[in-house]
PDB file of N, CA and C in Angstrom:
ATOM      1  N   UNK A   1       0.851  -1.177   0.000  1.00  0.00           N
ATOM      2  CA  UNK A   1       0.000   0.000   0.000  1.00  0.00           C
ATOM      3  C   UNK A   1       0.894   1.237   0.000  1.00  0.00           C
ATOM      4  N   UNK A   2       0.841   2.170  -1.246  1.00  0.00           N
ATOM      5  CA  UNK A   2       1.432   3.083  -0.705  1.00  0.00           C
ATOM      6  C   UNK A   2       0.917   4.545  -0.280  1.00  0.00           C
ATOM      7  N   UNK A   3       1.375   4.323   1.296  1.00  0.00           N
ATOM      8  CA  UNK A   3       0.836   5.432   2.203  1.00  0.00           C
ATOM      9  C   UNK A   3       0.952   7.204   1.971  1.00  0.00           C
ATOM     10  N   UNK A   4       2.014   6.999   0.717  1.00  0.00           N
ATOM     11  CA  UNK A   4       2.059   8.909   0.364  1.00  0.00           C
ATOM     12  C   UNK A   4       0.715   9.647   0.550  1.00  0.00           C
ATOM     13  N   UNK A   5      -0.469   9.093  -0.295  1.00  0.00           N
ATOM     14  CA  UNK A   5      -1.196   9.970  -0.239  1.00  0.00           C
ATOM     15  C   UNK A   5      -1.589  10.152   0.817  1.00  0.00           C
ATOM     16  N   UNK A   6      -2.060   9.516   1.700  1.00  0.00           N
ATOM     17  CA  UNK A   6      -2.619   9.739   3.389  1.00  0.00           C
ATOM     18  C   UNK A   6      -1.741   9.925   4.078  1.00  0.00           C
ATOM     19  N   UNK A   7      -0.532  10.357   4.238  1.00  0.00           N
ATOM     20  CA  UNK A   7       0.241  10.650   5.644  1.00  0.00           C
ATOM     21  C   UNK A   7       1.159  11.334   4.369  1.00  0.00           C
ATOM     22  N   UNK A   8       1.578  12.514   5.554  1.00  0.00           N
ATOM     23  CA  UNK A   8       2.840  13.627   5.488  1.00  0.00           C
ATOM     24  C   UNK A   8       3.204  13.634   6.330  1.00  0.00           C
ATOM     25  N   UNK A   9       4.469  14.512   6.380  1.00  0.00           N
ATOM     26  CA  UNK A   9       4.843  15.196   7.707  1.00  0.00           C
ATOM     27  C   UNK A   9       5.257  16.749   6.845  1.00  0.00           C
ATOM     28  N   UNK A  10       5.113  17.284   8.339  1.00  0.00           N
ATOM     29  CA  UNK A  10       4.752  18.326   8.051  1.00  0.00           C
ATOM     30  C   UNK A  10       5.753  19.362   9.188  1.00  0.00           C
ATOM     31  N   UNK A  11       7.326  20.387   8.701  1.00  0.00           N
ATOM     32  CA  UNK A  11       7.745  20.926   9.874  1.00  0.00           C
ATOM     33  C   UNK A  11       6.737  21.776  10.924  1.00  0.00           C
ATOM     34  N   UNK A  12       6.591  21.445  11.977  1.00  0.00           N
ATOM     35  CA  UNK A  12       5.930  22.385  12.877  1.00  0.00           C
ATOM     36  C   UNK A  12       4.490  22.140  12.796  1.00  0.00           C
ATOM     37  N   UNK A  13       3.981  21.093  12.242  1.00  0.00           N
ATOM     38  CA  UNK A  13       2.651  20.202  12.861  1.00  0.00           C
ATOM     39  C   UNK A  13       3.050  18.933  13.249  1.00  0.00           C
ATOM     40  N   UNK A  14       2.221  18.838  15.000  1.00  0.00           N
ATOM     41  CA  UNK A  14       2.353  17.968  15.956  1.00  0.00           C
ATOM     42  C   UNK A  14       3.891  16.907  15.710  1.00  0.00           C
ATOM     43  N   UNK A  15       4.987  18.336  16.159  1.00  0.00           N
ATOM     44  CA  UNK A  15       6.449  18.001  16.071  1.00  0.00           C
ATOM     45  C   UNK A  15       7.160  17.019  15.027  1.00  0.00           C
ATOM     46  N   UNK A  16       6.235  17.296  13.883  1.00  0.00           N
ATOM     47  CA  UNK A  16       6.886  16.465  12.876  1.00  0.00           C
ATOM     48  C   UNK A  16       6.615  15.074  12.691  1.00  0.00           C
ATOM     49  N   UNK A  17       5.379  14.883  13.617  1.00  0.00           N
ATOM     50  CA  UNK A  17       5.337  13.457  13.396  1.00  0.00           C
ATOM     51  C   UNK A  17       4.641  13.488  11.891  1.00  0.00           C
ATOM     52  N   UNK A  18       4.399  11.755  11.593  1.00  0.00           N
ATOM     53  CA  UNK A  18       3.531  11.720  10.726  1.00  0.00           C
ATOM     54  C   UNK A  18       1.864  11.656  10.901  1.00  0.00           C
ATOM     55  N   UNK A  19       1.636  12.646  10.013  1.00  0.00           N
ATOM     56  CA  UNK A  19       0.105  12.667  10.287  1.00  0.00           C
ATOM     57  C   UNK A  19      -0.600  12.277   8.700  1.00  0.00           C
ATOM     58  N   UNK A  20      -2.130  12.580   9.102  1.00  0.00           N
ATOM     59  CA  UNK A  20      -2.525  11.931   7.897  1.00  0.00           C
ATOM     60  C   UNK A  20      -2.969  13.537   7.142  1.00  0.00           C
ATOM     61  N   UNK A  21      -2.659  13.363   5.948  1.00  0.00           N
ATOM     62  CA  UNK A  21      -2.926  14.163   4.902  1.00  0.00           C
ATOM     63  C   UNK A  21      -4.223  15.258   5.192  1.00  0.00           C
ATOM     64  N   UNK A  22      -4.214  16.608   5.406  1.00  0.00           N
ATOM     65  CA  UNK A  22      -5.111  17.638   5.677  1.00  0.00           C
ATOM     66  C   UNK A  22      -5.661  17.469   7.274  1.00  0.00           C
ATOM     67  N   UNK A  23      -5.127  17.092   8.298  1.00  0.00           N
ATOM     68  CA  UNK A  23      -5.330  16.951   9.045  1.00  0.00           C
ATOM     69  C   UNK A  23      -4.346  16.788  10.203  1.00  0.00           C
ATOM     70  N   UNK A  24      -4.079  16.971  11.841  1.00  0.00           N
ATOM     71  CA  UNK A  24      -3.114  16.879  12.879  1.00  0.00           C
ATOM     72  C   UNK A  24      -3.308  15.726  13.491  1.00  0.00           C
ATOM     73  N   UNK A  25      -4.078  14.295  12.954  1.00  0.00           N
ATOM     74  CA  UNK A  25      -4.024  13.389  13.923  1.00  0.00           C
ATOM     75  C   UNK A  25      -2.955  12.744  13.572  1.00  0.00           C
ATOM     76  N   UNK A  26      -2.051  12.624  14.334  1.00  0.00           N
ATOM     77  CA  UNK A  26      -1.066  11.365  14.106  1.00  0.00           C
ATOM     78  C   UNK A  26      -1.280   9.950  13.552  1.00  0.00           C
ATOM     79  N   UNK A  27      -0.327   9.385  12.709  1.00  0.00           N
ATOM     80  CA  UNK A  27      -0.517   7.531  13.058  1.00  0.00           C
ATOM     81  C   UNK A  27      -0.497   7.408  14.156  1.00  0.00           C
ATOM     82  N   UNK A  28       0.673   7.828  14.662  1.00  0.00           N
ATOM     83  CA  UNK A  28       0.638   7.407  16.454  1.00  0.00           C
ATOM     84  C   UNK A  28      -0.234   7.394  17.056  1.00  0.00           C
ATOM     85  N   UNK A  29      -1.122   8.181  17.225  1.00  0.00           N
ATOM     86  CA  UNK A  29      -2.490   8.476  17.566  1.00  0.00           C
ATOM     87  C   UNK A  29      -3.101   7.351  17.333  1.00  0.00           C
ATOM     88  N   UNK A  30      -3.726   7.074  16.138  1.00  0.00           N
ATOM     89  CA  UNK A  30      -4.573   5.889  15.756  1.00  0.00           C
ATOM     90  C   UNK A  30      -3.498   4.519  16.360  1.00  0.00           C
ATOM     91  N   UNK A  31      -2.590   4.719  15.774  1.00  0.00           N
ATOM     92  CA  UNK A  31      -1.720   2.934  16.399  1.00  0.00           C
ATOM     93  C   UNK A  31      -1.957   2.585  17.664  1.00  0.00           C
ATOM     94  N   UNK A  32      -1.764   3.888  18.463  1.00  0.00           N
ATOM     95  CA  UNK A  32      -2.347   3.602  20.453  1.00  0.00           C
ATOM     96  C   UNK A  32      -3.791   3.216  20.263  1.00  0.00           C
ATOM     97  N   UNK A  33      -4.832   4.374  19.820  1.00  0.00           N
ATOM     98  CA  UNK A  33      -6.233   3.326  19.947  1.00  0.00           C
ATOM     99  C   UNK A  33      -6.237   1.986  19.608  1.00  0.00           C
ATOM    100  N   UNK A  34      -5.708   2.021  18.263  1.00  0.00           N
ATOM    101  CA  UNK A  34      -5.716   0.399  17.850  1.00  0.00           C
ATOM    102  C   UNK A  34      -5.378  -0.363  19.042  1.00  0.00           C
ATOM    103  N   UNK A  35      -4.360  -0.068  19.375  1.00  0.00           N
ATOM    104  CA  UNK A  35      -3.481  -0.862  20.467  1.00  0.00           C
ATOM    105  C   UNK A  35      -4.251  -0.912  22.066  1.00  0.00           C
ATOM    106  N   UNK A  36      -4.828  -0.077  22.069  1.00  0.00           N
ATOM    107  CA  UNK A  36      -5.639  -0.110  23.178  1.00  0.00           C
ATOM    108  C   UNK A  36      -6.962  -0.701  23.510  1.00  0.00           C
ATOM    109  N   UNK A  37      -7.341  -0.853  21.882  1.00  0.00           N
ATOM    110  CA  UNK A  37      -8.543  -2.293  21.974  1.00  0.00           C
ATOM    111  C   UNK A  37      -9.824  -1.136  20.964  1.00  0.00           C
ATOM    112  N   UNK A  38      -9.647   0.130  20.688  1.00  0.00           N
ATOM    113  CA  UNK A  38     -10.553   0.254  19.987  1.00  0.00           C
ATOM    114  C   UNK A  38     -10.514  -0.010  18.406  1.00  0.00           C
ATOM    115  N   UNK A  39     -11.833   0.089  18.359  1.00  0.00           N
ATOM    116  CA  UNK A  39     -11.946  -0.787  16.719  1.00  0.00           C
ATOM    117  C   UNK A  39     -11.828   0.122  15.652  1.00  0.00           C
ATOM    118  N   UNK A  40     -11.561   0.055  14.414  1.00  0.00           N
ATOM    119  CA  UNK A  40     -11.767   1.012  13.346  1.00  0.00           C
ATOM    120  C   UNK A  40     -12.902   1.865  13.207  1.00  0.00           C
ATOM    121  N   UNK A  41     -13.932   0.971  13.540  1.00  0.00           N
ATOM    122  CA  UNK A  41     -14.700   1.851  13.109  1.00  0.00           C
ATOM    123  C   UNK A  41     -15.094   2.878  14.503  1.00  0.00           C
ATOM    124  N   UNK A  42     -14.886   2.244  15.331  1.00  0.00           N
ATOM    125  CA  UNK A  42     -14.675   3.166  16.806  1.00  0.00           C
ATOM    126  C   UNK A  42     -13.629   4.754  16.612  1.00  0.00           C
ATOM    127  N   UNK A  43     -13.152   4.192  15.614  1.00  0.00           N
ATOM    128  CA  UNK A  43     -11.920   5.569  15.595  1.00  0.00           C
ATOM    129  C   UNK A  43     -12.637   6.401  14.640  1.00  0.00           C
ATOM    130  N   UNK A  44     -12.645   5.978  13.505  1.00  0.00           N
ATOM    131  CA  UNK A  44     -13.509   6.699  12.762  1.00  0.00           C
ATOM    132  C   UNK A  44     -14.713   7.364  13.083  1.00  0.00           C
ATOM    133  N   UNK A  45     -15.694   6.656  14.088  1.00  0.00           N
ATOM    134  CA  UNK A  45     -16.365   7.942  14.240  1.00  0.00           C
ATOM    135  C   UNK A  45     -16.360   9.099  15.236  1.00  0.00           C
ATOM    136  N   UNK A  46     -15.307   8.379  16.049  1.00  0.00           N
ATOM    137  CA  UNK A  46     -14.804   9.566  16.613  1.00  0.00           C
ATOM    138  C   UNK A  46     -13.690  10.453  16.141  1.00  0.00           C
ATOM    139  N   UNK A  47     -13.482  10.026  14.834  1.00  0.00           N
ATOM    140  CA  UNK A  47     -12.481  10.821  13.946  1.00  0.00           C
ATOM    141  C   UNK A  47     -13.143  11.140  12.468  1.00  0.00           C
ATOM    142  N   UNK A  48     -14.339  12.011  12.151  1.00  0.00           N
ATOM    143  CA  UNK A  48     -15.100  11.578  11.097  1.00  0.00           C
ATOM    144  C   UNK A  48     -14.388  11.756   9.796  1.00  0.00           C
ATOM    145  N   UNK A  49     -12.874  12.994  10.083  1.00  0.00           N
ATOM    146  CA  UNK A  49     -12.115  13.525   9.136  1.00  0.00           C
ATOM    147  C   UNK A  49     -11.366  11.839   8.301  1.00  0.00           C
ATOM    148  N   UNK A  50     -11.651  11.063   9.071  1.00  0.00           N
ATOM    149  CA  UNK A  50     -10.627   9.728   8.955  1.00  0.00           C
ATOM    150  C   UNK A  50     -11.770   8.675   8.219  1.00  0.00           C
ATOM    151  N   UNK A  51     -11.252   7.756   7.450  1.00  0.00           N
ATOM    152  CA  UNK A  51     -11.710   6.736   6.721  1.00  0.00           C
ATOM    153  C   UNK A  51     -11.322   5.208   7.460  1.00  0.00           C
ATOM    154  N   UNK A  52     -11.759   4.120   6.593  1.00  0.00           N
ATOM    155  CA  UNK A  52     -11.218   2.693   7.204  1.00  0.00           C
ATOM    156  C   UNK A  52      -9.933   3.048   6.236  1.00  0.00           C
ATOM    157  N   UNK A  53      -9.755   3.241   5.544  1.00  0.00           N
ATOM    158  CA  UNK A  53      -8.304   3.586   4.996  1.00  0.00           C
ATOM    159  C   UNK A  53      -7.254   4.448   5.065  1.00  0.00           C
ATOM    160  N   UNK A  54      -7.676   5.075   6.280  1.00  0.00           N
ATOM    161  CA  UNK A  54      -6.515   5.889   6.979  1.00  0.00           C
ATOM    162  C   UNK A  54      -5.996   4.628   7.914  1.00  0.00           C
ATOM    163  N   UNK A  55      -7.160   4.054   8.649  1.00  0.00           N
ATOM    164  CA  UNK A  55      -6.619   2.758  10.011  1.00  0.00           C
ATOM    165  C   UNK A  55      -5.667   1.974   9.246  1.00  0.00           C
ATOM    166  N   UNK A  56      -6.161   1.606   7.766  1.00  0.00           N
ATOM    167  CA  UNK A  56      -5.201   0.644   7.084  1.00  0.00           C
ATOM    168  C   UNK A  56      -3.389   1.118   6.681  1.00  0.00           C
ATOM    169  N   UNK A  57      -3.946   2.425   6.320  1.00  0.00           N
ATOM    170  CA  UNK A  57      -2.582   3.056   5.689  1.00  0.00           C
ATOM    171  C   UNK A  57      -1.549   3.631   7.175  1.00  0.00           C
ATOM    172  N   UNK A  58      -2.641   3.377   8.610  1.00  0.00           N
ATOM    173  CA  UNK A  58      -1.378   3.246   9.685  1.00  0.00           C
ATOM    174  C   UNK A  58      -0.762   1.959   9.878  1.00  0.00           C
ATOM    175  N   UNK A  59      -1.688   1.432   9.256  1.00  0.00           N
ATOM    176  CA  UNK A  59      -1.096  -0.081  10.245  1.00  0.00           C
ATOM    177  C   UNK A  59      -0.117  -0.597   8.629  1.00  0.00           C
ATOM    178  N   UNK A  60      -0.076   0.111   7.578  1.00  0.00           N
ATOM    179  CA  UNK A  60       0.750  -0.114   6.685  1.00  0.00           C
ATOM    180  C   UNK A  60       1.998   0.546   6.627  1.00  0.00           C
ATOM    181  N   UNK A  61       1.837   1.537   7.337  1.00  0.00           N
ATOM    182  CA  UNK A  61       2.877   2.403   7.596  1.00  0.00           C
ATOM    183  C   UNK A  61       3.742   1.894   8.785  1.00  0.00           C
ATOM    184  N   UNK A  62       2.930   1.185   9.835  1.00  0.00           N
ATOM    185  CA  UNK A  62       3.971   0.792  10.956  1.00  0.00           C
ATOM    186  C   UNK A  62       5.064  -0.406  10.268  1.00  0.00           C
ATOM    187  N   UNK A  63       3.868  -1.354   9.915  1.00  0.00           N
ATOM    188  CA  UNK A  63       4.707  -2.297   8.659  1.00  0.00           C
ATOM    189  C   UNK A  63       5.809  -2.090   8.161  1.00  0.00           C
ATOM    190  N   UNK A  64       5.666  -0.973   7.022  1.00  0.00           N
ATOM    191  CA  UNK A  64       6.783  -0.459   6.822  1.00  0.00           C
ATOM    192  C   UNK A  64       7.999   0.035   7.404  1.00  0.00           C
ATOM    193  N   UNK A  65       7.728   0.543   8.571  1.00  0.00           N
ATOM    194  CA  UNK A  65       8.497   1.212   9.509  1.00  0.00           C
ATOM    195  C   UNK A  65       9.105  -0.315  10.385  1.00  0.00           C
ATOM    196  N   UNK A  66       8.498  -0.704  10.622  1.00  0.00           N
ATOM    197  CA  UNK A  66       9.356  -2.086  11.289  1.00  0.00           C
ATOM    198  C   UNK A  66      10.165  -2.489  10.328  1.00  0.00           C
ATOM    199  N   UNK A  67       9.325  -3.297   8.995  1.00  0.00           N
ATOM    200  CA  UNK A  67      10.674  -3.924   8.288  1.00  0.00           C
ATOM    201  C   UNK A  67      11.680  -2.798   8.029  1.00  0.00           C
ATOM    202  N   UNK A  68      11.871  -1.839   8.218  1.00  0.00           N
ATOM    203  CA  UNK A  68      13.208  -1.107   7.890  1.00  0.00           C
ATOM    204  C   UNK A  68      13.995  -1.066   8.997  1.00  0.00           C
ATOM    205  N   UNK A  69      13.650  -1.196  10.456  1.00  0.00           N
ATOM    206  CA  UNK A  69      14.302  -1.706  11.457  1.00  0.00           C
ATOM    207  C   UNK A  69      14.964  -2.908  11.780  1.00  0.00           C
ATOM    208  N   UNK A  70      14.616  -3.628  10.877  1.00  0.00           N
ATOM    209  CA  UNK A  70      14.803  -4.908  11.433  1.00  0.00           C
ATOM    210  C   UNK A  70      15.652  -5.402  10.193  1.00  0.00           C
ATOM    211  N   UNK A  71      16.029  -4.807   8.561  1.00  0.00           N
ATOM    212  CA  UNK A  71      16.443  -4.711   7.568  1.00  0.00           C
ATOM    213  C   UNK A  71      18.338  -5.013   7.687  1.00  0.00           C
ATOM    214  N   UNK A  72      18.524  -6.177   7.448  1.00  0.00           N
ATOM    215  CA  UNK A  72      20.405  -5.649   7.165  1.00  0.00           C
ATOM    216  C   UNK A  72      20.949  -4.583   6.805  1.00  0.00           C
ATOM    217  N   UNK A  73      21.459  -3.630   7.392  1.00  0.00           N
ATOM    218  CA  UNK A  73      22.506  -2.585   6.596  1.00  0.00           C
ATOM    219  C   UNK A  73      22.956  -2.904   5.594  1.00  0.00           C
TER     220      UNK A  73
END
């Protein structure tokens, strides 16, 4: 999946993390709910700016972000 279109970063919104495209919620943000037991669609409607394909394009993005940690030099 590639996450360009839904997540930027952005200097000097919410310290540079990555957020999702026209908006200040973090992945991070959504990855803790996830992680904390709420459901997609739980996020979404308490996030109406957000789709089921923002939840996907975090949890594709962490993906990504692990295998490059874990990647041979």
């Amino acid at each position: 999946m590639d996450t360009s279109s839904l997540i930027d970063t952005r200097a000097g919104v919410r310290s540079g993390k990555p957020c999702f495209v026209g908006t200040r919620i973090t992945v991070y943000d959504v990855l803790e709910y996830l992680a904390s037991g709420m459901s997609s669609e739980e996020i979404v409607d308490d996030f109406p700016e957000l789709t089921e394909q923002h939840i996907r394009a975090a949890l594709a993005f962490a993906a990504i972000r692990e295998r490059r940690l874990v990647a041979p030099a």
